[in-house]
Structure formats: C-alpha cells, structure tokens
C-alpha atoms as a PDB file:
ATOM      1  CA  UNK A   1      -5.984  -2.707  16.761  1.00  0.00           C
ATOM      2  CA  UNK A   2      -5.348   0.466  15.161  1.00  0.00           C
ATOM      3  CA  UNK A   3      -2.809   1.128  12.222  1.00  0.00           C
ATOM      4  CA  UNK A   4      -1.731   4.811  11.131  1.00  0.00           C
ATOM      5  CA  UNK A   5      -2.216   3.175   7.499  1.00  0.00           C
ATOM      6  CA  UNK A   6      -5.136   3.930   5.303  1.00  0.00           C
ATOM      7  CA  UNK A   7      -5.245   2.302   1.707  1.00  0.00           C
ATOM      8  CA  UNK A   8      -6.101   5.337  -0.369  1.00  0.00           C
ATOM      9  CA  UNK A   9      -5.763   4.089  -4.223  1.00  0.00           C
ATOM     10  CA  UNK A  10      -4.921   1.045  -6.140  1.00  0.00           C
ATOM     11  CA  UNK A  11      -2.651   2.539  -9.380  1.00  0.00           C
ATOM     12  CA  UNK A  12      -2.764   0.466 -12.901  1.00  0.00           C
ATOM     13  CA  UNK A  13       0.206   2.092 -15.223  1.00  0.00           C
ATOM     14  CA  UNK A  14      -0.934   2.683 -18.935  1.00  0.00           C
ATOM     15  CA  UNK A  15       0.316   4.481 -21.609  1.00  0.00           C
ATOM     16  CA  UNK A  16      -3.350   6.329 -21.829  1.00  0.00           C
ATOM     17  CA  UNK A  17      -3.841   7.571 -18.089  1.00  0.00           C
ATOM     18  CA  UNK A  18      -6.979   9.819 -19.312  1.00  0.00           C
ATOM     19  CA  UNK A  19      -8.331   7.148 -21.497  1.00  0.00           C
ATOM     20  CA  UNK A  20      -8.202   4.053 -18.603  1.00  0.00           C
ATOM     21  CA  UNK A  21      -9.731   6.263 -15.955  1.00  0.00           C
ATOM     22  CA  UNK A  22     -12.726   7.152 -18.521  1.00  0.00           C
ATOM     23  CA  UNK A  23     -12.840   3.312 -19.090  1.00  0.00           C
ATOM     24  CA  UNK A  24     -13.377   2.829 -15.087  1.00  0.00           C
ATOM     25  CA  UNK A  25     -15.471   5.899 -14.814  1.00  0.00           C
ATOM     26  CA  UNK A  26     -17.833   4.659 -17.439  1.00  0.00           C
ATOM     27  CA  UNK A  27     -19.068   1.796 -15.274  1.00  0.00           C
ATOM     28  CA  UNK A  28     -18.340   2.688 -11.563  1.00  0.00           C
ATOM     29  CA  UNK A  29     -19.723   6.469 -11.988  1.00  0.00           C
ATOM     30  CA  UNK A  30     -16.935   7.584  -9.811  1.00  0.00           C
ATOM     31  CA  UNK A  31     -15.702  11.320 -10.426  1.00  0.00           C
ATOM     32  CA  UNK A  32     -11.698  12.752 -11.496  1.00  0.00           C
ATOM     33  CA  UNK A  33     -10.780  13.925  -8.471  1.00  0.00           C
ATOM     34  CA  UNK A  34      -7.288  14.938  -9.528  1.00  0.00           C
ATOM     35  CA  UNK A  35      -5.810  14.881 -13.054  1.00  0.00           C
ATOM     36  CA  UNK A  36      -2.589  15.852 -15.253  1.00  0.00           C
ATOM     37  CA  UNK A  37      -1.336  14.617 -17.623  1.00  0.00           C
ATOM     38  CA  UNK A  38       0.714  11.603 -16.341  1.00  0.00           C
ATOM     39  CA  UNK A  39      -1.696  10.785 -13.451  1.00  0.00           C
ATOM     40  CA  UNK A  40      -4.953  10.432 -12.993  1.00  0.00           C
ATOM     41  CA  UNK A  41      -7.624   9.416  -9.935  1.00  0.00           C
ATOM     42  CA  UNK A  42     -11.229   8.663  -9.391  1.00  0.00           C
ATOM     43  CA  UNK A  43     -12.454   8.290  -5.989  1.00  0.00           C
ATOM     44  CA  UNK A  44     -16.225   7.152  -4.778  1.00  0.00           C
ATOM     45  CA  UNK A  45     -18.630  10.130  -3.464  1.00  0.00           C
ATOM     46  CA  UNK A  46     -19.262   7.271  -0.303  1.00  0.00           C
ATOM     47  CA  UNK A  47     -15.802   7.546   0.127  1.00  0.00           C
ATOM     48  CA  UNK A  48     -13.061   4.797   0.496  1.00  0.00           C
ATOM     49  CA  UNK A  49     -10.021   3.838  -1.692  1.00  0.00           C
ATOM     50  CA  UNK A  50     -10.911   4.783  -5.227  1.00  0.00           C
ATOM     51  CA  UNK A  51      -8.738   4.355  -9.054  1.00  0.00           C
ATOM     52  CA  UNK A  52      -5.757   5.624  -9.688  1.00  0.00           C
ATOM     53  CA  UNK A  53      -3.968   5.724 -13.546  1.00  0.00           C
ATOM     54  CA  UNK A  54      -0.507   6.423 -13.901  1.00  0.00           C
ATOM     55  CA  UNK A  55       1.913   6.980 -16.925  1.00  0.00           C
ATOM     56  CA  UNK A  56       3.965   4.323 -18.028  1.00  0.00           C
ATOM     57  CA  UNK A  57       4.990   4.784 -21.461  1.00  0.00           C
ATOM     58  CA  UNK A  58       6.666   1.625 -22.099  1.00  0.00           C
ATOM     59  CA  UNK A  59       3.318  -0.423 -20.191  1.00  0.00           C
ATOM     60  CA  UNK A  60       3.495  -3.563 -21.288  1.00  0.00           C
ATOM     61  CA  UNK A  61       0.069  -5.646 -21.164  1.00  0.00           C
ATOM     62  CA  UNK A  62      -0.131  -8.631 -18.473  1.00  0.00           C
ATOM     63  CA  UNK A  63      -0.930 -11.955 -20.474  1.00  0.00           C
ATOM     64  CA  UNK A  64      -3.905 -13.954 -19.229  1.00  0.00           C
ATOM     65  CA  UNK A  65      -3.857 -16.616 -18.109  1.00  0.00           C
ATOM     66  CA  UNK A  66      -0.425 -16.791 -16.924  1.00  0.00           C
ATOM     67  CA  UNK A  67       2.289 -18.126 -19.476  1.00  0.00           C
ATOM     68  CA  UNK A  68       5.719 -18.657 -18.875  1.00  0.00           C
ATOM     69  CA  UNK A  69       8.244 -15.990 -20.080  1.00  0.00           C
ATOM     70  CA  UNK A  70       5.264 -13.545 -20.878  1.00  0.00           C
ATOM     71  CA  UNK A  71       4.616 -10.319 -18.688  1.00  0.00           C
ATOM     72  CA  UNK A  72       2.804 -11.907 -15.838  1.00  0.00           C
ATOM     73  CA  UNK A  73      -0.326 -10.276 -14.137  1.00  0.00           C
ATOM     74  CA  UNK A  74       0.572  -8.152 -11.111  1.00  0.00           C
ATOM     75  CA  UNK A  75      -2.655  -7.523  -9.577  1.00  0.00           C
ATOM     76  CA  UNK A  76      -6.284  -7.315 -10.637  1.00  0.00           C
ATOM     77  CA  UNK A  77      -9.628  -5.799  -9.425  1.00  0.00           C
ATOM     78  CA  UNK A  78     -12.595  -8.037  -9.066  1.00  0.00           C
ATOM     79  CA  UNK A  79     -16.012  -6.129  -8.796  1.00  0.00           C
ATOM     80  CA  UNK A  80     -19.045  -8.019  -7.067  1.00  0.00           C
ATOM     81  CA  UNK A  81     -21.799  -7.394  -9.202  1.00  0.00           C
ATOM     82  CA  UNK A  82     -25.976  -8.169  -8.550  1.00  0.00           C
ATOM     83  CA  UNK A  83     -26.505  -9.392 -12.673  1.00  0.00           C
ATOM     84  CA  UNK A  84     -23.557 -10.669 -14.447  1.00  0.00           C
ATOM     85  CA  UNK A  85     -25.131 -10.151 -17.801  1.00  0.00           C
ATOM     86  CA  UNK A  86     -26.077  -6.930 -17.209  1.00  0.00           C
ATOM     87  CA  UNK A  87     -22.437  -5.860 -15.988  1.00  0.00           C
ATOM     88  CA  UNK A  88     -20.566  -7.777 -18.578  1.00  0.00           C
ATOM     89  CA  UNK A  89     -22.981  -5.582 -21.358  1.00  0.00           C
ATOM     90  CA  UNK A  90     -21.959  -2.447 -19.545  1.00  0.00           C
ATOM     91  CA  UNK A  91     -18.032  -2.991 -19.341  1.00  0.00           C
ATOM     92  CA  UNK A  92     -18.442  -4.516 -22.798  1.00  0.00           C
ATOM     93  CA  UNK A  93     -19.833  -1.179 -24.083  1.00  0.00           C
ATOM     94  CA  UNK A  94     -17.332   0.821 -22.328  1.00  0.00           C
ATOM     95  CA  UNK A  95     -14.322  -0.666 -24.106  1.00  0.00           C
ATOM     96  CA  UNK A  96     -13.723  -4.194 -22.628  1.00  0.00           C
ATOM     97  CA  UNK A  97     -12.554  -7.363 -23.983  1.00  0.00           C
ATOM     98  CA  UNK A  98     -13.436 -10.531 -22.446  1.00  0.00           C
ATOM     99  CA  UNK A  99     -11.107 -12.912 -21.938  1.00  0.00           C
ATOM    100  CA  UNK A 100     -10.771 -16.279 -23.487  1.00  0.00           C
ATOM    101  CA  UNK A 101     -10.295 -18.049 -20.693  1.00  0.00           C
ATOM    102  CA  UNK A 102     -13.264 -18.193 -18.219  1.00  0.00           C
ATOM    103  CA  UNK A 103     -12.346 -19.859 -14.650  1.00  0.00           C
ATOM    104  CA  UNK A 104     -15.765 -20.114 -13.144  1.00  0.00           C
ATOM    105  CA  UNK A 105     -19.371 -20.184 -13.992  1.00  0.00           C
ATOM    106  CA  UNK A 106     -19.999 -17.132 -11.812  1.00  0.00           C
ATOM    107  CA  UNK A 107     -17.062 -15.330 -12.768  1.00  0.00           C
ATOM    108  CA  UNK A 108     -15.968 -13.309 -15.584  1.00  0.00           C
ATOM    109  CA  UNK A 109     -12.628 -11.829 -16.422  1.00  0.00           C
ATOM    110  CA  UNK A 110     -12.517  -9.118 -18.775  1.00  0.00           C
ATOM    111  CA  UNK A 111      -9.110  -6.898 -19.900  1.00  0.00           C
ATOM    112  CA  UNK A 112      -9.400  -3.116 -19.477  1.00  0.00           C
ATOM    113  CA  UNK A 113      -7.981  -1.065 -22.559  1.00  0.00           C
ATOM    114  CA  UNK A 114      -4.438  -1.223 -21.051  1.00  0.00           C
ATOM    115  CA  UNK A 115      -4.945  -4.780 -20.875  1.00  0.00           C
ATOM    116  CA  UNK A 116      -5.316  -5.372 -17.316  1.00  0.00           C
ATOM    117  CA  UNK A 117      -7.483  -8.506 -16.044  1.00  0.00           C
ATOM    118  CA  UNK A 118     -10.356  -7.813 -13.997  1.00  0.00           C
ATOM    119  CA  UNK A 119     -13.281  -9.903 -12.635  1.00  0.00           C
ATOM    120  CA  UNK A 120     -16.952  -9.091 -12.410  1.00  0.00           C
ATOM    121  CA  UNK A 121     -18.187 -11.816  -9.916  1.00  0.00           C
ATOM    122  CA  UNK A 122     -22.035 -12.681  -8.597  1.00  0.00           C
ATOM    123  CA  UNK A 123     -22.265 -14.129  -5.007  1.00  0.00           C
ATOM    124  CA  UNK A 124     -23.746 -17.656  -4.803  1.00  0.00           C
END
C-alpha cells in the first residue's frame, strides 16, 4: 500500500533549540539543515527523517522513570548502537546524563540537556 505521508522529523521542544541540536549533532554527525532562532533541524546526508529542536520557553523536563503528578515522558529516541561503552563515552562527552534508573542489561537511558530520555541499545 501506498500512503501520501512521509515522516520527515521528530521535534523535542527546549528552551536552548541551538544548544540541543549541537548535543545531537555531536554524536550522530548529522548537518543544520535549517536554523533560526526558535527552530532548528538536522537531517542525515543518507537521507530519511532527521532532528528537529523547537522553542519552548516554558519546556519543562520529562521525569524518568515515570512518577505520578510529575511531567510525564512524551516520547523518546532509542539509537541501536554496535559498542555500548563506546556510545555511552561519546554521548557522555557531549553533554549527557545517565539516568539512574537502568531497565535492561543491554540498554541504557541517558537525558539530553533539555532533559529528554533516550536509549542507546546493542542487539542481542
């Protein structure tokens, strides 16, 4: 079947639209393909959906893992990686923090600077 939809961009809001898409482009290597101010987007050279950061001043962080009456998490990117040590050093040195709470032996969930979850994971 064919649909006249094509994802183009997942969008994270931060107060720091710059700043979040140099976290991301840090690690993925993908280029700015379009940026002002309130909005920013890096795309893959390969093509496909890429990042995209908007401006939300009042951004309020997701809590992980889940709590009652906190802001819960709306969405989060997992990356399949081929060394899990080697990735978590490398989004460690760009600016993330790894969670507390671990889920899985062959996961990890790290928050980006805006303090969005996101999961580096290693196929077994």
């Amino acid at each position: 079947m064919t649909t006249p939809f094509t994802l183009t961009s997942t969008v994270l809001g931060t107060p720091d639209p710059r700043g979040l898409a140099e976290f991301y482009r840090a690690f993925l290597g993908w280029p700015v393909t379009s940026a002002d101010p309130t909005w920013v987007a890096l795309r893959p050279e390969t093509g496909g959906a890429g990042l995209s950061f908007q401006l939300e001043p009042d951004h309020v962080p997701p809590v992980w893992p889940s709590r009652r009456d906190d802001q819960q998490m709306q969405l989060h990117l997992d990356f399949e990686v081929g060394d899990l040590d080697a990735a978590s050093a490398m989004v460690e040195a760009a600016g993330a923090t790894k969670a507390e709470f671990q889920p899985q032996d062959d996961t990890r969930v790290y928050l980006d600077p805006a303090g969005h979850p996101f999961c580096l994971w290693i196929r077994t």
